[in-house]
N, C-alpha and C. Protein backbone atom coordinates (compact mmCIF):
# COMPACT_ATOMS: atom_id res chain seq x y z
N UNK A 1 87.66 122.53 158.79
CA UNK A 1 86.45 121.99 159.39
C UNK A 1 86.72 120.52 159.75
N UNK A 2 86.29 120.45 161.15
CA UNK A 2 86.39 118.78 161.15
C UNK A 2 85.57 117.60 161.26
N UNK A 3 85.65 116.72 161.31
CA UNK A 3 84.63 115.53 160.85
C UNK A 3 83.01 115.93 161.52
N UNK A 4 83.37 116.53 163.07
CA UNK A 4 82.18 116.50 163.14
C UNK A 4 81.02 117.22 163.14
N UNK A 5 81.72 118.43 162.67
CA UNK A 5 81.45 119.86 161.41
C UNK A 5 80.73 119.44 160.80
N UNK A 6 81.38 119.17 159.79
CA UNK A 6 81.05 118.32 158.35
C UNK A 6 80.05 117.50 158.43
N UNK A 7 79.33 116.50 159.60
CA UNK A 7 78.29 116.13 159.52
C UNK A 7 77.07 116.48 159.90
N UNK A 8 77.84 117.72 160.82
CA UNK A 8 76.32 118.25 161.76
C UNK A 8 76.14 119.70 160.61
N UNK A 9 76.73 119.99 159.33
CA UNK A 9 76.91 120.98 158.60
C UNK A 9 75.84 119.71 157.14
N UNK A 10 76.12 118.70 157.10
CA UNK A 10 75.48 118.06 156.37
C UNK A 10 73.66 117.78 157.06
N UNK A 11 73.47 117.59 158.27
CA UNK A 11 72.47 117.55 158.97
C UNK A 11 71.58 118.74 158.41
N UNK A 12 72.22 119.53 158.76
CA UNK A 12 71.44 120.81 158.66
C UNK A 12 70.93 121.02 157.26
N UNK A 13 72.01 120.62 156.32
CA UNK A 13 71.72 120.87 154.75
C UNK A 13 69.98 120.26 155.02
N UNK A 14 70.19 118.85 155.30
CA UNK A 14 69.78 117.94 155.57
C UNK A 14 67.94 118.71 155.76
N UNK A 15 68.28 118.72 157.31
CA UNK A 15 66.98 119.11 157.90
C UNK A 15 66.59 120.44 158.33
N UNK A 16 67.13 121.73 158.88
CA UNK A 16 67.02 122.55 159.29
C UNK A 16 67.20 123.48 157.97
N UNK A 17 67.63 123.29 157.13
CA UNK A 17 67.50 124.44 155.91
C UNK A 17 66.59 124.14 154.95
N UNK A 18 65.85 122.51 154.92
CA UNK A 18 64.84 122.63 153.93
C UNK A 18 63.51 122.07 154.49
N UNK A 19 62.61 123.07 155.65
CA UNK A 19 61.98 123.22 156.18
C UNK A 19 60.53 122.35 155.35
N UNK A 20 60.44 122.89 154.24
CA UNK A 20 59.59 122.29 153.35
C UNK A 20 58.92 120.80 152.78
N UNK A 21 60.57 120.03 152.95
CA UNK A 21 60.46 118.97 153.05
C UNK A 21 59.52 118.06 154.04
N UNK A 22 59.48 118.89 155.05
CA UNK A 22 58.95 118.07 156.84
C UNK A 22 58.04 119.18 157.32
N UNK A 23 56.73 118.31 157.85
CA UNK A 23 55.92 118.93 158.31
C UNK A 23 56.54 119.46 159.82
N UNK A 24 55.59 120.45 160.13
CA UNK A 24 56.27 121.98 161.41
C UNK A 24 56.56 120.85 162.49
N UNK A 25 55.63 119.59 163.12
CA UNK A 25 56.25 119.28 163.55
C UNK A 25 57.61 118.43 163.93
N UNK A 26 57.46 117.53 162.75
CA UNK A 26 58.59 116.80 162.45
C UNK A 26 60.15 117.82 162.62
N UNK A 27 59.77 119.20 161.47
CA UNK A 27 60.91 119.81 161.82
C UNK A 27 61.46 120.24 162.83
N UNK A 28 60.24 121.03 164.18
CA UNK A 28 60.31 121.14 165.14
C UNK A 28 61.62 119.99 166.18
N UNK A 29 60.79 118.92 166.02
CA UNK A 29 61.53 117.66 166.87
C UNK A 29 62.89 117.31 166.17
N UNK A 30 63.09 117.26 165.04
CA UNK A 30 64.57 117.23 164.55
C UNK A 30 65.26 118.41 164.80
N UNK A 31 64.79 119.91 164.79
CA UNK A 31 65.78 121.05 165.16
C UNK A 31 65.27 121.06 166.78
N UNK A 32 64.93 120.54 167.85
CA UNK A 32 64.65 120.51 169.26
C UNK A 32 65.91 120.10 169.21
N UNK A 33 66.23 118.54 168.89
CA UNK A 33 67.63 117.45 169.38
C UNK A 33 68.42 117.65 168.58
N UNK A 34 68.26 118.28 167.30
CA UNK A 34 69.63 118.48 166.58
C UNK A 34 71.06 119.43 167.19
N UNK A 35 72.06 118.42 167.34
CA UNK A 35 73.36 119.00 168.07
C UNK A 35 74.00 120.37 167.01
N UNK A 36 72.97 120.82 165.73
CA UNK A 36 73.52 122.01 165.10
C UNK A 36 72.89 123.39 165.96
N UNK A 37 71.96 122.92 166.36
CA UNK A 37 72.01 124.03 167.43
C UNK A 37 72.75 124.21 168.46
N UNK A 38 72.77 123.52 168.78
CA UNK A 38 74.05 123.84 170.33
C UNK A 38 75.21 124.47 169.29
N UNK A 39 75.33 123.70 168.42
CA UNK A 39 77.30 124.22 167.74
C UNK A 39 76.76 125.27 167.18
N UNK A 40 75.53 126.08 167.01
CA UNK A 40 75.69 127.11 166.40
C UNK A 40 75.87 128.07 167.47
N UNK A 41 74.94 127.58 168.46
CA UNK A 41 75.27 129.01 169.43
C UNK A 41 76.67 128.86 170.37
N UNK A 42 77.39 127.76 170.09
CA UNK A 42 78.67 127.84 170.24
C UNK A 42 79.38 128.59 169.41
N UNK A 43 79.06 128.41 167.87
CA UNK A 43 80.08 129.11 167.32
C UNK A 43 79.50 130.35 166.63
N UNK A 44 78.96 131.50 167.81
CA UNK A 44 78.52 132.46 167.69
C UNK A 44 77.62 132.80 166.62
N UNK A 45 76.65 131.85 166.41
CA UNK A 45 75.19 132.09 165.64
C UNK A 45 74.99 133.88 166.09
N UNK A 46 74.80 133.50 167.63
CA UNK A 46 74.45 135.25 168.03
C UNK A 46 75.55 135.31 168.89
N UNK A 47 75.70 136.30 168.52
CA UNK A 47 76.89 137.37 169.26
C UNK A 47 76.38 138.67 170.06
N UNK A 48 76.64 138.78 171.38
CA UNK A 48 75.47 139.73 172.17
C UNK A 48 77.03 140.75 172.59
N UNK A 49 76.29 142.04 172.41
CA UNK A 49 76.87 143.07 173.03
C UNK A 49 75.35 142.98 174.61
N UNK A 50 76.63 143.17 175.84
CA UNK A 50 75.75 143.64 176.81
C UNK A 50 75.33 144.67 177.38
N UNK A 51 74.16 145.30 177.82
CA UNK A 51 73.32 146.29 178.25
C UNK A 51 72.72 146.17 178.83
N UNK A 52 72.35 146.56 180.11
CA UNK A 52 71.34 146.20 181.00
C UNK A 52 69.64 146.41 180.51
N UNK A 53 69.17 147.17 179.19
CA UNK A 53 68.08 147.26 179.58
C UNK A 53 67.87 146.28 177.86
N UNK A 54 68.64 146.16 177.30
CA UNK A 54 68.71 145.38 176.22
C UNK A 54 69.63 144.48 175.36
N UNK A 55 69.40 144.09 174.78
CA UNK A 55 70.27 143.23 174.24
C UNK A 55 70.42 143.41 172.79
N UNK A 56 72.03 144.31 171.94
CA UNK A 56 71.57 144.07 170.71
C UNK A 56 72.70 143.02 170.01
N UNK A 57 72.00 142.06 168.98
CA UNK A 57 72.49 140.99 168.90
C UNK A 57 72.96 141.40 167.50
N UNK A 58 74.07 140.37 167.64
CA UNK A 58 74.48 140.47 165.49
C UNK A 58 74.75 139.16 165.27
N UNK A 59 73.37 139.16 164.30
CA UNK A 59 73.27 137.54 163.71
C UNK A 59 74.14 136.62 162.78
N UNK A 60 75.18 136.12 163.52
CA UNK A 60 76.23 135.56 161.97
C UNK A 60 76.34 133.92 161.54
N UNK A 61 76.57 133.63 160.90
CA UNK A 61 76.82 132.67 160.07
C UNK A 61 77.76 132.67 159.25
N UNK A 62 78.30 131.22 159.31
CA UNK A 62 79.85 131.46 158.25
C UNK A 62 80.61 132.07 158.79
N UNK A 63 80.65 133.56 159.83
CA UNK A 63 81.57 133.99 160.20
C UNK A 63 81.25 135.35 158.90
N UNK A 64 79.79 135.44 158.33
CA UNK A 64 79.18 136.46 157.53
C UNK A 64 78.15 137.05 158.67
N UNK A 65 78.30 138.36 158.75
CA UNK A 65 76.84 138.94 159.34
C UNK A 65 75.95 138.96 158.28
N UNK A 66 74.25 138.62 158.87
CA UNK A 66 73.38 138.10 157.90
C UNK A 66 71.99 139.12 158.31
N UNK A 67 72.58 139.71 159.61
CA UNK A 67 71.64 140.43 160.18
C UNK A 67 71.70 141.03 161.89
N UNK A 68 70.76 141.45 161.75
CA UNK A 68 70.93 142.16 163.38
C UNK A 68 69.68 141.89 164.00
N UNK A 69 69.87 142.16 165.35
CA UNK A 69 68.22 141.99 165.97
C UNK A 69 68.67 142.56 167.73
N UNK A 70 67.56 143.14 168.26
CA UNK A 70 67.44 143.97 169.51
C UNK A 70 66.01 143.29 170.25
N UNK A 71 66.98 142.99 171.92
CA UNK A 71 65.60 142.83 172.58
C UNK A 71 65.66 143.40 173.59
N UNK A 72 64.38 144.05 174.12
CA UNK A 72 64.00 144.40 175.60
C UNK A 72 63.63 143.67 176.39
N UNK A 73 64.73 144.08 177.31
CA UNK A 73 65.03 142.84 178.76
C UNK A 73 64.07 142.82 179.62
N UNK A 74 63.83 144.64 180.13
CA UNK A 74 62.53 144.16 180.59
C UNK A 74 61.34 143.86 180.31
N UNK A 75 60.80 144.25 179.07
CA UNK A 75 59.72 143.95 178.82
C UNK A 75 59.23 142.77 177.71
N UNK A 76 60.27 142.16 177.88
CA UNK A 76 60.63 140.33 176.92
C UNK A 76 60.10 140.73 175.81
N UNK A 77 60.65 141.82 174.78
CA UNK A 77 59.70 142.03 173.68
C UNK A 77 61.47 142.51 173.12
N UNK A 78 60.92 141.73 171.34
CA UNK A 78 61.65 141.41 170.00
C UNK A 78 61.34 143.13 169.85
N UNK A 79 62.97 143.99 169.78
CA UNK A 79 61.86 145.58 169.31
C UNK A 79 62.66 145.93 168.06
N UNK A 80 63.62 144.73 167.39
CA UNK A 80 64.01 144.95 166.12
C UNK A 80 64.48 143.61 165.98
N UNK A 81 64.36 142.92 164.48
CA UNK A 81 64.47 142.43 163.42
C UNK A 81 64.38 142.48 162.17
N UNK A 82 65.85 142.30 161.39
CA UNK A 82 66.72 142.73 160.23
C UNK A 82 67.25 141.15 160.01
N UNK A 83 66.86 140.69 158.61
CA UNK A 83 67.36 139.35 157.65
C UNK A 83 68.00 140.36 156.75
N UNK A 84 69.50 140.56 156.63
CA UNK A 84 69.90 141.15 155.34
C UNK A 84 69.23 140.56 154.29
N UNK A 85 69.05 141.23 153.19
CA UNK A 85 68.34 140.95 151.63
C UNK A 85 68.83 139.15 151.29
N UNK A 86 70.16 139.34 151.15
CA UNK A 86 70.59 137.52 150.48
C UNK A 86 70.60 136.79 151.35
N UNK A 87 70.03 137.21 152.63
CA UNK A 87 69.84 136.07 153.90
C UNK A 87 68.23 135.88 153.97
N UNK A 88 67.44 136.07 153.29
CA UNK A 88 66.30 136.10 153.62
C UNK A 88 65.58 134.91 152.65
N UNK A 89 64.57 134.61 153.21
CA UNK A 89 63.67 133.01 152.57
C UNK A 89 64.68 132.20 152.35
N UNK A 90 65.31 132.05 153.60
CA UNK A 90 66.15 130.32 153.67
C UNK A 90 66.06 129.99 154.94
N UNK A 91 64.97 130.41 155.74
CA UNK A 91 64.98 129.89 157.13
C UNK A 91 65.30 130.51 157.99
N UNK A 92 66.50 131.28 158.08
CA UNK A 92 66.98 131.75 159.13
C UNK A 92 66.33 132.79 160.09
N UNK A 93 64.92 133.61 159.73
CA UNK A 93 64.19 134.68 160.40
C UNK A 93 63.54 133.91 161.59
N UNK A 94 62.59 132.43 160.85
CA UNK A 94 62.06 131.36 161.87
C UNK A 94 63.12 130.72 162.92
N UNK A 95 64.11 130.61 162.61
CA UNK A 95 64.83 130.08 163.56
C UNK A 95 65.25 131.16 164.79
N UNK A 96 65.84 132.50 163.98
CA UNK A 96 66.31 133.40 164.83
C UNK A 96 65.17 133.43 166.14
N UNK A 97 64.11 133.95 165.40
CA UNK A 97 62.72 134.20 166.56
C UNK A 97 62.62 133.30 167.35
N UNK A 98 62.42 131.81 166.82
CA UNK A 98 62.58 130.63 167.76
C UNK A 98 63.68 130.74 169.02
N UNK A 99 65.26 131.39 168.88
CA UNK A 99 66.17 131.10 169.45
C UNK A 99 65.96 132.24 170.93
N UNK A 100 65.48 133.26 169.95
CA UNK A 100 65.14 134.20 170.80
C UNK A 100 64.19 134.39 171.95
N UNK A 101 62.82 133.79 171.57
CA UNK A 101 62.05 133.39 172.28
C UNK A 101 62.71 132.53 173.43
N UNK A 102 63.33 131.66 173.06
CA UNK A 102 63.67 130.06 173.87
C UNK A 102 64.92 131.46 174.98
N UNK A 103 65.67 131.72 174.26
CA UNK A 103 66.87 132.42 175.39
C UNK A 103 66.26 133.84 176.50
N UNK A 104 65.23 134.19 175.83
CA UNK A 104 64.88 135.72 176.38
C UNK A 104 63.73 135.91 176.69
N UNK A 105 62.73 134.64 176.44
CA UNK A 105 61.24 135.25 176.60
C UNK A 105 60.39 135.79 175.95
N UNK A 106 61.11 136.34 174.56
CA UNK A 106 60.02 137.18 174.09
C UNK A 106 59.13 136.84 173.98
N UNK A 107 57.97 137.65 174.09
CA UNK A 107 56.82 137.18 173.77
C UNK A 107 55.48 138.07 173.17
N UNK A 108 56.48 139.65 173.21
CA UNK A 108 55.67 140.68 171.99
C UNK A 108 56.64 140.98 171.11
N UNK A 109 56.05 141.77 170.23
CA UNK A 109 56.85 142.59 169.22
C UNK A 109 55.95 143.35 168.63
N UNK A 110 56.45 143.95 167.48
CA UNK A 110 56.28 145.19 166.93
C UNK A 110 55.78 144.91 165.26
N UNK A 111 55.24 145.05 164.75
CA UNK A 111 55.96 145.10 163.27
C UNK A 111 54.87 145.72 162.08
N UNK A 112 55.32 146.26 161.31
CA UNK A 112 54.65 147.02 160.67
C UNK A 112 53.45 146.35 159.72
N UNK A 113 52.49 146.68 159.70
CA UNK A 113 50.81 146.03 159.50
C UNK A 113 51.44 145.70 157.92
N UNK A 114 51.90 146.11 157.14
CA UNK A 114 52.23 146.11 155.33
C UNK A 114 53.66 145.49 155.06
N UNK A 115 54.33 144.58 156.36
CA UNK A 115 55.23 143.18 156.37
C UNK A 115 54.73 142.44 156.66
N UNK A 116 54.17 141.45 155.13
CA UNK A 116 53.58 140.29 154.96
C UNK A 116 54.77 139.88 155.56
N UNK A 117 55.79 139.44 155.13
CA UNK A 117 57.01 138.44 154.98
C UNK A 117 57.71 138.37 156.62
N UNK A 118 57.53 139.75 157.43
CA UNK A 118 57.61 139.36 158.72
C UNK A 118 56.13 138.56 159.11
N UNK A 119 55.47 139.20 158.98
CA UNK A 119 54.00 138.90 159.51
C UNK A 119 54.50 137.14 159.72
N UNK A 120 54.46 136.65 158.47
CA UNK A 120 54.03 135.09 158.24
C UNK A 120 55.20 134.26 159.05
N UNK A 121 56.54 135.03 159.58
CA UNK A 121 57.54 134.77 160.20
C UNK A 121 57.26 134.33 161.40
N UNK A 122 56.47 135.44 162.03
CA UNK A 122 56.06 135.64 163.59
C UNK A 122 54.97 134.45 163.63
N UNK A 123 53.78 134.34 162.65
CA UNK A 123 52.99 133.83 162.79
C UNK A 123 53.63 131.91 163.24
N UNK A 124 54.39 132.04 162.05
CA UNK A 124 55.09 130.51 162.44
C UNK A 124 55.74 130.43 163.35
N UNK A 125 56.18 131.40 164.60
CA UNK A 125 56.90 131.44 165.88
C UNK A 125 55.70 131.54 166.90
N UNK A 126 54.10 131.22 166.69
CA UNK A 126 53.29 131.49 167.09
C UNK A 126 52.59 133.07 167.81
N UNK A 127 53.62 133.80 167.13
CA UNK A 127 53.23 135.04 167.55
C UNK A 127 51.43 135.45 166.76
N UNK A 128 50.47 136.21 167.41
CA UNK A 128 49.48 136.56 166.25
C UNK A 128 48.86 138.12 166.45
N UNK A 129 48.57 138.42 165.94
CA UNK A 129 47.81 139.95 166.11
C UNK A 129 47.30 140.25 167.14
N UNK A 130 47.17 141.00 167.78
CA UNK A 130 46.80 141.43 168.74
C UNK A 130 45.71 142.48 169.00
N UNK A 131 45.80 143.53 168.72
CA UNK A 131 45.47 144.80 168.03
C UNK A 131 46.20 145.82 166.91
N UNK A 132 45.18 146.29 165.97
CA UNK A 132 46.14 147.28 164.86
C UNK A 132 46.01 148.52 165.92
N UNK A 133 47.34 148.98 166.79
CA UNK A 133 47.66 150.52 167.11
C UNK A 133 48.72 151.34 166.84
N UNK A 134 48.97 151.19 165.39
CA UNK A 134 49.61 152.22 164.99
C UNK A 134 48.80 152.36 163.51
N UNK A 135 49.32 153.95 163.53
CA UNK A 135 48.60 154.46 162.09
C UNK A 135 49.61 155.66 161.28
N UNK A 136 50.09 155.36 159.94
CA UNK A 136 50.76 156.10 159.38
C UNK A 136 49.87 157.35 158.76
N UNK A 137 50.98 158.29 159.39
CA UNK A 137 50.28 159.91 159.43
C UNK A 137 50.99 160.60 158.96
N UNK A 138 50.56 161.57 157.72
CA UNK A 138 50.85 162.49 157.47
C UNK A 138 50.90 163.98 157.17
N UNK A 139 51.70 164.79 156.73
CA UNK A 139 51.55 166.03 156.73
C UNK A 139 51.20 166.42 155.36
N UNK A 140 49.75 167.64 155.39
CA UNK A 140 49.78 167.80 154.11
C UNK A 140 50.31 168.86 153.51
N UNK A 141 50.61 169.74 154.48
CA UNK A 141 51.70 171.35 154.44
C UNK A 141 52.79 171.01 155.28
N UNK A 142 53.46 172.11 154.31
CA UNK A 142 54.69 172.29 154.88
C UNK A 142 54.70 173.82 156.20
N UNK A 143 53.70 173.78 156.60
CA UNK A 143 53.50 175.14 157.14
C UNK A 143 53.82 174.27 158.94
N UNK A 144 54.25 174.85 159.67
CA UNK A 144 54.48 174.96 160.70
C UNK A 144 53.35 175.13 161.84
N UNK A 145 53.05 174.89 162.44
CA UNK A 145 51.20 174.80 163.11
C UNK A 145 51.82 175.50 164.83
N UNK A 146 51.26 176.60 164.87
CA UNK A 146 51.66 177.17 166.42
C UNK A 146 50.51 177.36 167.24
């Protein structure tokens, strides 16, 4: 790693991983101009396989996959997001969405009504409810219906 690794890797310790410290907007304006974004999506933060009607991405860090995520091109909508388990509540879901939004547009998604932990994700990417239209259904036989 070289010197200027090492400081934009200290930055981040810094500001972009302890969100808590700094109110949304302060953090906002330090991760807007912080040069760890550019070097991340230089050094393949996301890594895109291409597809014309989507995009599915594999989220790495370290040169560790930490997660995956899929978007629809045409219809600028997030239609999967995955924080592996030991990647999760350190920031990285808010940022991903942020990056995503900023490169692709999104501007719907999906997500299941009983993920608080996405829920509060999206919410801080300003995403918000819209309507509840989905409903989990089930079968109460095993009988076959003709």
């Amino acid at each position: 790693m070289n010197q200027t690794e090492k400081i934009i890797e200290k930055m981040c310790d810094d500001y972009c991983m302890m969100p808590e410290k700094y109110s949304e907007d302060a953090l906002a304006e330090i991760c807007e101009g912080c040069p760890l974004n550019k070097l991340l999506e230089e050094k393949d933060m996301i890594q895109i396989k291409e597809n014309e009607l989507y995009q599915e991405l594999e989220l790495i860090v370290d040169g560790k996959k930490i997660g995956e995520a899929e978007v629809d091109l045409k219809g600028k909508m997030l239609s999967r997001l995955c924080i592996f388990e030991p990647y999760q509540d350190k920031g990285y879901g808010k940022r991903i969405v942020n990056m995503l939004i900023k490169k692709y547009g999104c501007d719907v998604l999906w997500v299941n009504a009983d993920n608080d932990r996405a829920i509060h994700v999206y919410e801080g990417c300003g995403f918000q409810i819209s309507e509840p239209t989905m409903f989990k259904m089930e079968r109460k036989t095993n009988e076959v219906n003709r």
